[in-house]
Protein backbone atom coordinates (compact mmCIF):
# COMPACT_ATOMS: atom_id res chain seq x y z
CA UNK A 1 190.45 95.60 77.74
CA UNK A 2 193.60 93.72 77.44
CA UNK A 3 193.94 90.14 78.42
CA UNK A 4 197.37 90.40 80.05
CA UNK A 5 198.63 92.95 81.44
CA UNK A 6 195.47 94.11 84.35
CA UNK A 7 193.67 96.94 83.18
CA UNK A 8 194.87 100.26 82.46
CA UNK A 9 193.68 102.77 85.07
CA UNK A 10 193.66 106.46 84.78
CA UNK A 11 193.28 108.92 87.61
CA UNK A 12 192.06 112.47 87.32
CA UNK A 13 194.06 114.66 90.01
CA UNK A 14 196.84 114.16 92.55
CA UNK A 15 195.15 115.43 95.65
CA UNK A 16 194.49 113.29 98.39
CA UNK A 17 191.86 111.43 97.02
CA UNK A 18 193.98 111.17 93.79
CA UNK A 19 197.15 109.51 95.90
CA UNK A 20 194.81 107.27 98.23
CA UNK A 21 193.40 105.86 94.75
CA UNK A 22 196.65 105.20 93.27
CA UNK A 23 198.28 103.52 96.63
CA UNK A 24 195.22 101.24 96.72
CA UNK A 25 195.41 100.00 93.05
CA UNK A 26 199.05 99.70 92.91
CA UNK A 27 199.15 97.90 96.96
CA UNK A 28 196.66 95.61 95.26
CA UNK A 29 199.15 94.82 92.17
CA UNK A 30 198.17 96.98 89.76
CA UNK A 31 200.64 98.27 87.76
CA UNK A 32 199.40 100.36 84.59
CA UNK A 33 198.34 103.23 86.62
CA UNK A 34 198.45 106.82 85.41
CA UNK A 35 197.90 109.86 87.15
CA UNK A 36 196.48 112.83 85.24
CA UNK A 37 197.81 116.52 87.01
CA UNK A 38 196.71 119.65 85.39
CA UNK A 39 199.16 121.49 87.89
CA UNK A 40 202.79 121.70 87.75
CA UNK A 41 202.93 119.83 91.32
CA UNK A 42 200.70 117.28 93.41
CA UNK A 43 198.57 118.47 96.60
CA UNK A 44 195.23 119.76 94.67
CA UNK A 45 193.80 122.68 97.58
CA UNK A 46 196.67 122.26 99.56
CA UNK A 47 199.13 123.50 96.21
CA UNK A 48 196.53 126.25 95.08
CA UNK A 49 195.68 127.84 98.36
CA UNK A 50 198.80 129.92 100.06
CA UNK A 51 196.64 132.46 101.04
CA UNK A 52 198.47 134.17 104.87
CA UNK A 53 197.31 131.90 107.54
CA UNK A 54 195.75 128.84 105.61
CA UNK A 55 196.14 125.65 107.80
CA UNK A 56 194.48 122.73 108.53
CA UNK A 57 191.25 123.10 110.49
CA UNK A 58 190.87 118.94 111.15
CA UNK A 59 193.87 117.96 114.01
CA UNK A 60 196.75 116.77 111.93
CA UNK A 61 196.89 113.32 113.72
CA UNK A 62 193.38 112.36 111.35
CA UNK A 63 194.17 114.73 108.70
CA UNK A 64 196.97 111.84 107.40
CA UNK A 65 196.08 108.43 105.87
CA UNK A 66 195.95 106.00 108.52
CA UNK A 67 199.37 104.30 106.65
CA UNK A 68 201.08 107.18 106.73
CA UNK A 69 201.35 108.52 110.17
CA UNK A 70 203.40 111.58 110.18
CA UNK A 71 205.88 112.19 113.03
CA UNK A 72 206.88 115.54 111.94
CA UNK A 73 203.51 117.59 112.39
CA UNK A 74 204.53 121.37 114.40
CA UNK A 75 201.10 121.60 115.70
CA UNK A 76 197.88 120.40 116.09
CA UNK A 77 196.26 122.19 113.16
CA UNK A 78 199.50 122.59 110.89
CA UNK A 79 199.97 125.40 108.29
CA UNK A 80 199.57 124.51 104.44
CA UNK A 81 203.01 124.14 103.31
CA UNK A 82 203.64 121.02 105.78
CA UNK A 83 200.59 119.35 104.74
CA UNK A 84 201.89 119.67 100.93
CA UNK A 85 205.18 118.13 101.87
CA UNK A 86 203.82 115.55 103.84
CA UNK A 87 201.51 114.30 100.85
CA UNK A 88 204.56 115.24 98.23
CA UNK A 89 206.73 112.92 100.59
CA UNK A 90 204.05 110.40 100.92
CA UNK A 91 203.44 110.18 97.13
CA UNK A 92 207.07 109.89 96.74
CA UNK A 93 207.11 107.27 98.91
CA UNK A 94 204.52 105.17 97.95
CA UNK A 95 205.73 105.01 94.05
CA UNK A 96 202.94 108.01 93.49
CA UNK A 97 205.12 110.51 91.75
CA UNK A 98 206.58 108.09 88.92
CA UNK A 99 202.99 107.84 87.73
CA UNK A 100 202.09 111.51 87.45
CA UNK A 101 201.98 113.07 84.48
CA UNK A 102 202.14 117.07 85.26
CA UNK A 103 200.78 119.81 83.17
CA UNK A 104 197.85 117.70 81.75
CA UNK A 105 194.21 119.33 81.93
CA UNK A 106 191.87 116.84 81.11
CA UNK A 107 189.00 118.24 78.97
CA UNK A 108 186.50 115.18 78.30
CA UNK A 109 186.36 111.39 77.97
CA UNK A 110 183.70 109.28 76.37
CA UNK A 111 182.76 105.52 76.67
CA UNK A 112 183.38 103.80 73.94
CA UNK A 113 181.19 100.98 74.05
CA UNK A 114 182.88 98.83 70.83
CA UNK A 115 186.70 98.67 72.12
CA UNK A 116 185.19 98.65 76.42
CA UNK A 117 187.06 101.70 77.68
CA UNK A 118 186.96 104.96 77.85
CA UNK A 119 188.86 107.65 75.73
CA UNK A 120 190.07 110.67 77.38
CA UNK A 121 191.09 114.02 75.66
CA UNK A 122 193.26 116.48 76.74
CA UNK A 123 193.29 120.46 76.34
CA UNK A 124 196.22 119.68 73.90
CA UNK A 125 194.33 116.89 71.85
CA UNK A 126 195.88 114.52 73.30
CA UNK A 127 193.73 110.77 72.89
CA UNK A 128 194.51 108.81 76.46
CA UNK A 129 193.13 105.39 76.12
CA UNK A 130 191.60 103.82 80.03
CA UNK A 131 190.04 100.60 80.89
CA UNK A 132 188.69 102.47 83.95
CA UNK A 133 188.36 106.29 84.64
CA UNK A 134 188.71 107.38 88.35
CA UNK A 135 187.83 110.92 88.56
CA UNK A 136 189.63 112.75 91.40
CA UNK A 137 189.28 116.21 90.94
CA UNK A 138 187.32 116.54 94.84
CA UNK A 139 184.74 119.11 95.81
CA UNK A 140 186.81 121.67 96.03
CA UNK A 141 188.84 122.60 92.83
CA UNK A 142 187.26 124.93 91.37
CA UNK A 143 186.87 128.81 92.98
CA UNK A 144 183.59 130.25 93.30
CA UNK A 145 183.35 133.94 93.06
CA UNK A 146 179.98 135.84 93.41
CA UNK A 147 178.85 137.89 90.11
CA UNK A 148 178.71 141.49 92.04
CA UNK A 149 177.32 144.43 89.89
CA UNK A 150 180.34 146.57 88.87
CA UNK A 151 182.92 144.69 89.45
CA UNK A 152 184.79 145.11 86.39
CA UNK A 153 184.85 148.30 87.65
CA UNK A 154 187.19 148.10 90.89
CA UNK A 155 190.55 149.79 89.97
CA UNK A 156 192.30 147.60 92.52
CA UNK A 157 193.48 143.88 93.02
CA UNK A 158 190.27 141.82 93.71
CA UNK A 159 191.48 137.22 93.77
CA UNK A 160 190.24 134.45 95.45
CA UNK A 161 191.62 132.77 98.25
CA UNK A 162 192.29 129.76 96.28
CA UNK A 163 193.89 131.96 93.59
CA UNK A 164 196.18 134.05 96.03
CA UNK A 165 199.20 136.25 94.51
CA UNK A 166 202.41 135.57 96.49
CA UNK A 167 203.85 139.20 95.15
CA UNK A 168 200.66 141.16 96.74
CA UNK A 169 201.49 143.47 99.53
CA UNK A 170 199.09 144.06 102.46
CA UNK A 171 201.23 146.35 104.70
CA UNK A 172 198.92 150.07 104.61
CA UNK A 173 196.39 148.80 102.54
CA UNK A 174 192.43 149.04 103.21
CA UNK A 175 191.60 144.98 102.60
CA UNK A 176 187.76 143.90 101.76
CA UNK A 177 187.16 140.37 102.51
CA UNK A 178 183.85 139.14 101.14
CA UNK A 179 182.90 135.96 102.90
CA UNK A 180 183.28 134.88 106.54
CA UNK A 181 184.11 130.64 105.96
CA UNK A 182 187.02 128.54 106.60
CA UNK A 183 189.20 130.11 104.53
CA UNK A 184 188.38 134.32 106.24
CA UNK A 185 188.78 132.75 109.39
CA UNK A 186 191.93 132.02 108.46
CA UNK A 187 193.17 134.61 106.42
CA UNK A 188 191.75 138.03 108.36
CA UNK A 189 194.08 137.17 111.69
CA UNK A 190 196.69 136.72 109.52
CA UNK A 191 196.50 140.10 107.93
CA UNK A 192 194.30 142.15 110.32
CA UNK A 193 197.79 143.63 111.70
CA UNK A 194 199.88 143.97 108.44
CA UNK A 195 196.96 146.26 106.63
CA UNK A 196 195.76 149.39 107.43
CA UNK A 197 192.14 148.00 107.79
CA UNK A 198 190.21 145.15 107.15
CA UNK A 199 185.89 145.11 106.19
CA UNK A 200 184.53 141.53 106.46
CA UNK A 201 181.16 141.58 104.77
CA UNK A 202 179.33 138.57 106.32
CA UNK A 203 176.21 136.99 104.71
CA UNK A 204 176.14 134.67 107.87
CA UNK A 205 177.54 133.74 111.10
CA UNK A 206 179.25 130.78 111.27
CA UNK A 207 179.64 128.24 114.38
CA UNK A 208 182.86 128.02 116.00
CA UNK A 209 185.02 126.35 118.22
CA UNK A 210 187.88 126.43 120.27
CA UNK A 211 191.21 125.69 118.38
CA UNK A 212 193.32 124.14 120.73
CA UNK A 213 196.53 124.39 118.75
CA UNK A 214 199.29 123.24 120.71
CA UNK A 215 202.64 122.95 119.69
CA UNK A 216 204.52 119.92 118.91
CA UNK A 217 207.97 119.48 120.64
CA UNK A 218 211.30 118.21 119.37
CA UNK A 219 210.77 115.38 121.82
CA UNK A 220 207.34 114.47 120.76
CA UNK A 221 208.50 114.04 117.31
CA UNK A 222 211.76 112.23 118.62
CA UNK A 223 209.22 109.86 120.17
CA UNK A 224 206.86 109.56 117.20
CA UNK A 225 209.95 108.92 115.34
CA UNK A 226 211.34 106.10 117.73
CA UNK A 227 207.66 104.72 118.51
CA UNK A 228 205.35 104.85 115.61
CA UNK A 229 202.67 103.21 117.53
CA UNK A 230 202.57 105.76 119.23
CA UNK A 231 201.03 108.31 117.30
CA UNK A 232 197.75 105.95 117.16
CA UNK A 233 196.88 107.37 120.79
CA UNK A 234 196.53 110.96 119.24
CA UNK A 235 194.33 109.74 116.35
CA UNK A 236 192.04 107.50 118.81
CA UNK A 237 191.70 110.47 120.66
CA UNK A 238 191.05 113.21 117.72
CA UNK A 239 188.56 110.55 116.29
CA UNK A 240 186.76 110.36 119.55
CA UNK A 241 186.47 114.27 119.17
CA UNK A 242 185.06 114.19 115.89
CA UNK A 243 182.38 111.47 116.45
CA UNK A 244 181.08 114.16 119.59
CA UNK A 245 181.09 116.59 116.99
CA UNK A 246 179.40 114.37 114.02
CA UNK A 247 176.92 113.36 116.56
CA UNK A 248 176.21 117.53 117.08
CA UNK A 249 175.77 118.47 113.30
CA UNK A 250 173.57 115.52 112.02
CA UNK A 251 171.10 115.71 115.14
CA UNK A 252 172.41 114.32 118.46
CA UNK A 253 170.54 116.27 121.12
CA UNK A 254 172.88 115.65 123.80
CA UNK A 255 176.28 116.48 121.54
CA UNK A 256 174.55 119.25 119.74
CA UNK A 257 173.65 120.99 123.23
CA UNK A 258 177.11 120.39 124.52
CA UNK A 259 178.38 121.75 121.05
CA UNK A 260 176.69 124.72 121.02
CA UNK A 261 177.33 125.57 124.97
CA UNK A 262 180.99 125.73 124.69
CA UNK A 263 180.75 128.21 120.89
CA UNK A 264 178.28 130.19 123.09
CA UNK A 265 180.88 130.45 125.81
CA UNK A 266 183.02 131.07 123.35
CA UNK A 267 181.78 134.10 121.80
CA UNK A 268 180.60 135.47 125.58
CA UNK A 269 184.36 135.33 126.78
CA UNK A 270 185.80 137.11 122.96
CA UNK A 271 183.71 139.63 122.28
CA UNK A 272 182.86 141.96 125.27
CA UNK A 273 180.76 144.07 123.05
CA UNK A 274 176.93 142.65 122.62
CA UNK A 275 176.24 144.73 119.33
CA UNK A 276 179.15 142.73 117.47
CA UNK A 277 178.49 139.54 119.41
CA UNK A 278 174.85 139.74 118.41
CA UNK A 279 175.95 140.16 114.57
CA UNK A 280 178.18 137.28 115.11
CA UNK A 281 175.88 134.99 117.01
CA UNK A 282 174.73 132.19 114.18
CA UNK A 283 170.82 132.23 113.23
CA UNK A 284 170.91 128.77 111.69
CA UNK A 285 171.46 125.28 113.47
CA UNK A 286 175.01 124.07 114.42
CA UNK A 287 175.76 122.16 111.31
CA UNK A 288 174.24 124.43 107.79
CA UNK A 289 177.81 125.32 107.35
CA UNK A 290 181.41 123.48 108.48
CA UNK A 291 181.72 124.50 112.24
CA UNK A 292 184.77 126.41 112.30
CA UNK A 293 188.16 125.67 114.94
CA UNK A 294 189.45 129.20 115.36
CA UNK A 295 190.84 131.08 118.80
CA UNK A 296 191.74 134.08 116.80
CA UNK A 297 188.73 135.14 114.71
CA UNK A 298 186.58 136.98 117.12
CA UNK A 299 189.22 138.94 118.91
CA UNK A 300 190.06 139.86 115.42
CA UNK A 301 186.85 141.40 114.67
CA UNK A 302 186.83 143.41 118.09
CA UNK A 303 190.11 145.39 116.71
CA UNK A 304 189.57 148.91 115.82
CA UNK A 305 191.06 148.60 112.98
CA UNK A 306 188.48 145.85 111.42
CA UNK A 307 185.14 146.13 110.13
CA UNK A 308 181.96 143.57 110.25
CA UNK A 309 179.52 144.31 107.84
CA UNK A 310 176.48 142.43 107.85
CA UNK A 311 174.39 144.63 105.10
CA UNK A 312 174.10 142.75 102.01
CA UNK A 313 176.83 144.00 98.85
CA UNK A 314 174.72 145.76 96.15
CA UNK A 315 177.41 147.15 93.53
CA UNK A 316 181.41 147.31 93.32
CA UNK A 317 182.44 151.04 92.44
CA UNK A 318 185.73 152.36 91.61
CA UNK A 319 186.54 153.24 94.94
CA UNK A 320 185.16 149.65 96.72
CA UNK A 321 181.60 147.84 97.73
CA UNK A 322 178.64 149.81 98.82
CA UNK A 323 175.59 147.85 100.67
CA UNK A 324 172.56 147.81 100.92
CA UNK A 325 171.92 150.76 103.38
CA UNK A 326 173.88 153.16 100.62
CA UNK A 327 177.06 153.09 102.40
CA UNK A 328 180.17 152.92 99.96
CA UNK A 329 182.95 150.78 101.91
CA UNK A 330 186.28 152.01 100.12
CA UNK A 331 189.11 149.89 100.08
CA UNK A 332 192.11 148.80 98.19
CA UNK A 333 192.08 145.60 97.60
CA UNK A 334 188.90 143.11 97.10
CA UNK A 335 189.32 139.58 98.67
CA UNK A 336 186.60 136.91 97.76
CA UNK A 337 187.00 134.63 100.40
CA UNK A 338 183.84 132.70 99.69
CA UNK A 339 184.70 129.02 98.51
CA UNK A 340 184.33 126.69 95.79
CA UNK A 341 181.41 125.47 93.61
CA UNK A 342 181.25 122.45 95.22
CA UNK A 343 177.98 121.17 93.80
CA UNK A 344 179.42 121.50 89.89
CA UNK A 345 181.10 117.99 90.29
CA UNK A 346 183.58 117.51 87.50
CA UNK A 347 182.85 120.68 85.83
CA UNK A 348 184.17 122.07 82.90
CA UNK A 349 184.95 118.11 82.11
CA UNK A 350 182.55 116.60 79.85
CA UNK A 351 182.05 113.30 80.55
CA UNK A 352 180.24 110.78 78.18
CA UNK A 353 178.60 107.19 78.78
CA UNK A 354 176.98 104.66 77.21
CA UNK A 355 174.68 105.91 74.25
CA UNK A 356 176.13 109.30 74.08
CA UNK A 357 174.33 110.51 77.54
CA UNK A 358 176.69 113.20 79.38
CA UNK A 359 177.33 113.74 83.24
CA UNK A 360 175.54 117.02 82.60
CA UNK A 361 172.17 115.42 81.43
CA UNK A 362 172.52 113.13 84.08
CA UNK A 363 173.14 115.06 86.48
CA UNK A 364 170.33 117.80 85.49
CA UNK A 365 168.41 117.85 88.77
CA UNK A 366 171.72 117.82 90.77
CA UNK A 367 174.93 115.19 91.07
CA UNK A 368 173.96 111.43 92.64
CA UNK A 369 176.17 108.52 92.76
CA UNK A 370 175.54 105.69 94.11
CA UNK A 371 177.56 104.87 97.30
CA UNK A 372 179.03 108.56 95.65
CA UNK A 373 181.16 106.62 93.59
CA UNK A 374 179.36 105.04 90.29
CA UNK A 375 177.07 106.45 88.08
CA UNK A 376 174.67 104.31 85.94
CA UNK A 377 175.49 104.54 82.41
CA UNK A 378 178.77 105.20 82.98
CA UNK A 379 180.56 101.89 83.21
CA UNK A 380 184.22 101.60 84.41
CA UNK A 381 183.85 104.80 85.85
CA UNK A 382 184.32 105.59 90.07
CA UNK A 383 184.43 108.60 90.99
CA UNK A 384 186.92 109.82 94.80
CA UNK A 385 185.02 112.70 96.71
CA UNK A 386 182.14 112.03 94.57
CA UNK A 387 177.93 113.29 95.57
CA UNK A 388 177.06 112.76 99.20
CA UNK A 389 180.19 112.19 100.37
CA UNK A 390 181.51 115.27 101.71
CA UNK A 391 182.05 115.38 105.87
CA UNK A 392 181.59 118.12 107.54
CA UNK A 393 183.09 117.05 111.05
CA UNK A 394 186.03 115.09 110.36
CA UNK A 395 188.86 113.82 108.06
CA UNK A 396 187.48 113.86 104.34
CA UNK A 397 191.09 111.18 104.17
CA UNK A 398 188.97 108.65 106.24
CA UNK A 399 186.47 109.30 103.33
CA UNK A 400 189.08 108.97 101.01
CA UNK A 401 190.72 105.46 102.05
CA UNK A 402 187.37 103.94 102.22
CA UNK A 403 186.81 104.93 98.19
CA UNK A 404 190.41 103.53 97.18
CA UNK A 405 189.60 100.15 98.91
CA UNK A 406 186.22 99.89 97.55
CA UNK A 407 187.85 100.84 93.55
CA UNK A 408 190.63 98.17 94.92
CA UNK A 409 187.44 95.73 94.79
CA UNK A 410 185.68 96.79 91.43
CA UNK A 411 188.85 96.85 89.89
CA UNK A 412 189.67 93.26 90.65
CA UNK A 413 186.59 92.20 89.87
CA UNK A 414 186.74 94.16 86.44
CA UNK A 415 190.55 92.70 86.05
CA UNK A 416 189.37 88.82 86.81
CA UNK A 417 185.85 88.64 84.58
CA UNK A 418 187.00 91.30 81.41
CA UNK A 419 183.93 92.63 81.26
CA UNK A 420 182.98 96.73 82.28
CA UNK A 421 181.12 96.66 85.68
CA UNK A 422 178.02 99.21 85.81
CA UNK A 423 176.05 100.31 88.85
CA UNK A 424 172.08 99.13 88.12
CA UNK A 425 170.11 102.48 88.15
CA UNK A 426 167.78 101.45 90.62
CA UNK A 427 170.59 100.76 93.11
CA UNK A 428 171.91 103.97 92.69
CA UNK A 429 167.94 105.93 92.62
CA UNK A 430 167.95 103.67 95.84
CA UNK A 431 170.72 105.42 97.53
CA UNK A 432 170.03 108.76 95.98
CA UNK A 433 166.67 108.47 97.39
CA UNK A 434 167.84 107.27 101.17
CA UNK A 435 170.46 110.22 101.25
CA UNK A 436 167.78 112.66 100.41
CA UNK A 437 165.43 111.51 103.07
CA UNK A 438 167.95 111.67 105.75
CA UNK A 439 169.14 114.93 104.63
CA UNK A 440 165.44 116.55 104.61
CA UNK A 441 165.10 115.39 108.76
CA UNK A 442 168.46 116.00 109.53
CA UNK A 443 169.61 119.39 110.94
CA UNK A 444 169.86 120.87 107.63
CA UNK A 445 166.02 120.98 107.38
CA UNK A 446 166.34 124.15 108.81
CA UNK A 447 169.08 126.08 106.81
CA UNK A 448 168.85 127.90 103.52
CA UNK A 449 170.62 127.08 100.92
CA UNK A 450 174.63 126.46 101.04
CA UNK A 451 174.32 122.84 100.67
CA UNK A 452 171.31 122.84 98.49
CA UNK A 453 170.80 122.68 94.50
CA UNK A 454 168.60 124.90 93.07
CA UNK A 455 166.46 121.89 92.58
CA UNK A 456 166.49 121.62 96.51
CA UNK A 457 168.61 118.81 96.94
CA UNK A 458 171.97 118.23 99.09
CA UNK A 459 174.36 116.63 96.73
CA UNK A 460 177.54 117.13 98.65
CA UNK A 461 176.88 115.92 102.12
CA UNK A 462 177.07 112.97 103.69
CA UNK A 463 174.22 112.48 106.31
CA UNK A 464 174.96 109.96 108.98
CA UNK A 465 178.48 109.64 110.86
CA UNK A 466 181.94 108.82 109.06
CA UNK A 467 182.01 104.95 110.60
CA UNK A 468 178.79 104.35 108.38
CA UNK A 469 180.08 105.43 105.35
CA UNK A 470 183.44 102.70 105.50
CA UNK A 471 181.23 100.05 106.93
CA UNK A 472 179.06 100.84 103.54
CA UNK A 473 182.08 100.61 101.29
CA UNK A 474 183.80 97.91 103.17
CA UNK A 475 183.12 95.40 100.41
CA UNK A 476 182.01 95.67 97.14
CA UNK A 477 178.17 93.96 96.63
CA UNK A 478 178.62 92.94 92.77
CA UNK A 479 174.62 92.25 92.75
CA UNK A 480 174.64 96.50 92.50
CA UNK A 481 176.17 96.30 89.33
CA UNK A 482 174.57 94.89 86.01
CA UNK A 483 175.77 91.73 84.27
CA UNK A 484 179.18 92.43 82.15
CA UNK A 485 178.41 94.26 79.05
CA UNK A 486 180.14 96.61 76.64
């Protein structure tokens, strides 16, 4: 590590998490600060999703960081290309930008214990030197799509959400859309009237909500823009919604009864017809997947023109998807609306520590971090978004600040002794083990498997409500990290 200078810090990805890192360290003096951007622009999901319809499903007043309040906002729930600008501006704004470096994939790094940092390689064999490594890459970079039978096969378009083609009409065409998440409650609204007609093929119902998405006026945002305080009485009150709603999914009796009465009400008043409202009536407990905000996505599937199937996919054909009851769904184009590996943390990076031990072995029986930040036997390393840190109630931002103050910390501490800092492996089996046990009596005792490994364990979510998680990172507790050591 060099003695003048502070530290050089690299950052994996310019998402949120990427740009709440980088404001922290360079707020806190921190100059030598790089930011590593395998894309051609910042805004991680919010540049690779442009799928029709994809918006914010968290109000916009929390969806911001909390030094950054945003005036401008249209709605409630904003569309994705606002939310883009608003971080590009931010970025900008902060100093961000000037420390990107676009068009960089990072392939690997590896601790090297004789000079104290870490080496990171690129995909063009590039050699990056870093005094500390913050991983940014979040939960949800990288596309899962299901391995069908015959897919190869379909003589149409079949893409991702995450992967959508700008140039791809939908006007006449017979759409597929395999999933029924955030991102198909988004996206079959949007096209349900531009195609010809639209088969959602659901594996299970999810919860929803209510999205009250007002708009914004010209003299709201006049206001905003003359006031700034006042856009801390939207946020207070968004917050307050989202600790009644936190309180529902991770097992408040009250809130989860209250919760559930109003998405009951909610599919009553939608859907007149009680075979479809039976099929999309959930069968797990409020909380085994991200209760959805959505006013449009039941009326949808009452058109005539759109399809719920609920038998499971067996093969893709030529012609489209047949199920399990033998019936072959034809259609035109294949849409795989069904999320992102969220459990393969930092995958395909290969990441190696002290004494040659990769993330992978580490990480064997599923991804742990403790605090979801440091690994042991990874020195220097903190990871943004990392295991068990994933909300699935409110702002992941709130999530996000709470990291970049707590790297703030390590890194000053790193910067004043010149010596690596590494999390103690029993501190970190510690937490792994409390976040388990909460998880196992917590509401998703009774759900399959979307959160689980196949090991069993929940590595993405965080158990107890948002407040707990900053109180828990509010300062760094150097007794969880060994003595200095290279």
């Amino acid at each position: 590590m060099p003695k003048t200078g502070g530290p050089r810090i690299v950052i994996i990805g310019a998402g949120f998490g990427g740009i709440a890192a980088a404001r922290a360290l360079l707020v806190a003096g921190y100059r030598d600060v790089v930011l590593l951007e395998k894309g051609p622009r910042i805004g991680g999901v919010w540049r690779d999703n442009t799928y029709p319809g994809c918006a914010c499903d968290i109000p916009a007043p929390l969806y911001s960081y909390s030094f950054a309040l945003n005036p401008e906002w249209s709605r409630r729930f904003p569309p994705h290309e606002e939310i883009l600008g608003y971080l590009e501006r931010t970025a900008s704004s902060l100093g961000v930008t000037e420390k990107v470096r676009f068009g960089v994939e990072v392939t690997e790094a590896c601790w090297d214990s004789g000079a104290g940092r870490w080496r990171v390689r690129t995909s063009d064999g590039e050699e990056i030197p870093a005094d500390i490594l913050v991983p940014a890459v979040g939960q949800l970079s990288r596309p899962s799509v299901p391995s069908l039978p015959g897919a190869e096969r379909f003589t149409g378009p079949a893409l991702h959400t995450a992967r959508w083609d700008s140039g791809l009409r939908i006007e006449g065409k017979r759409v597929a859309v395999v999933g029924t998440g955030a991102s198909a409650v988004q996206l079959v609204p949007a096209i349900a009237g531009r195609a010809e007609s639209v088969t959602v093929f659901q594996l299970s119902a999810p919860w929803t909500l209510p999205k009250p998405n007002r708009r914004y006026g010209a003299a709201r945002r006049a206001a905003y823009r003359m006031m700034p305080r006042l856009m801390h009485l939207p946020r207070a009150g968004t917050w307050a919604m989202t600790v009644v709603t936190g309180k529902a999914v991770t097992g408040n009796r009250a809130a989860g009864l209250l919760l559930r009465g109003i998405s009951t009400a909610q599919r009553r008043w939608q859907v007149r017809d009680r075979g479809l409202r039976e099929r999309v009536t959930p069968a797990e407990p409020m909380g085994c997947k991200r209760v959805l905000f959505t006013s449009d996505w039941l009326p949808t599937l009452a058109r005539e023109n759109v399809d719920l199937v609920t038998e499971k996919i067996v093969e893709v054909t030529a012609e489209g998807l047949r199920t399990a009851d033998g019936c072959l769904h034809g259609c035109d184009l294949i849409v795989y609306a069904t999320g992102f590996a969220a459990t393969e943390f930092l995958a395909p990076m290969r990441i190696t520590g002290r004494d040659g031990r990769t993330l992978d072995e580490e990480w064997r029986d599923g991804a742990y971090a403790h605090l979801g930040v440091a690994v042991p036997g990874f020195p220097n390393l903190f990871l943004m978004y990392g295991p068990n840190t994933n909300t699935g109630n409110t702002s992941v931002i709130y999530f996000h600040e709470a990291q970049a103050r707590y790297l703030a910390q390590a890194v000053r501490r790193i910067a004043s002794s010149g010596r690596p800092m590494e999390v103690r492996p029993e501190r970190a089996a510690a937490f792994d083990g409390e976040m388990q046990r909460r998880l196992a009596v917590s509401v998703w005792t009774g759900c399959q498997s979307w959160y689980r490994t196949a090991t069993g364990r929940v590595v993405t979510n965080w158990p107890g409500m948002a407040s707990e998680y900053r109180r828990r990172t509010a300062r760094l507790d150097v007794s969880d990290y060994l003595p200095g050591r290279r």
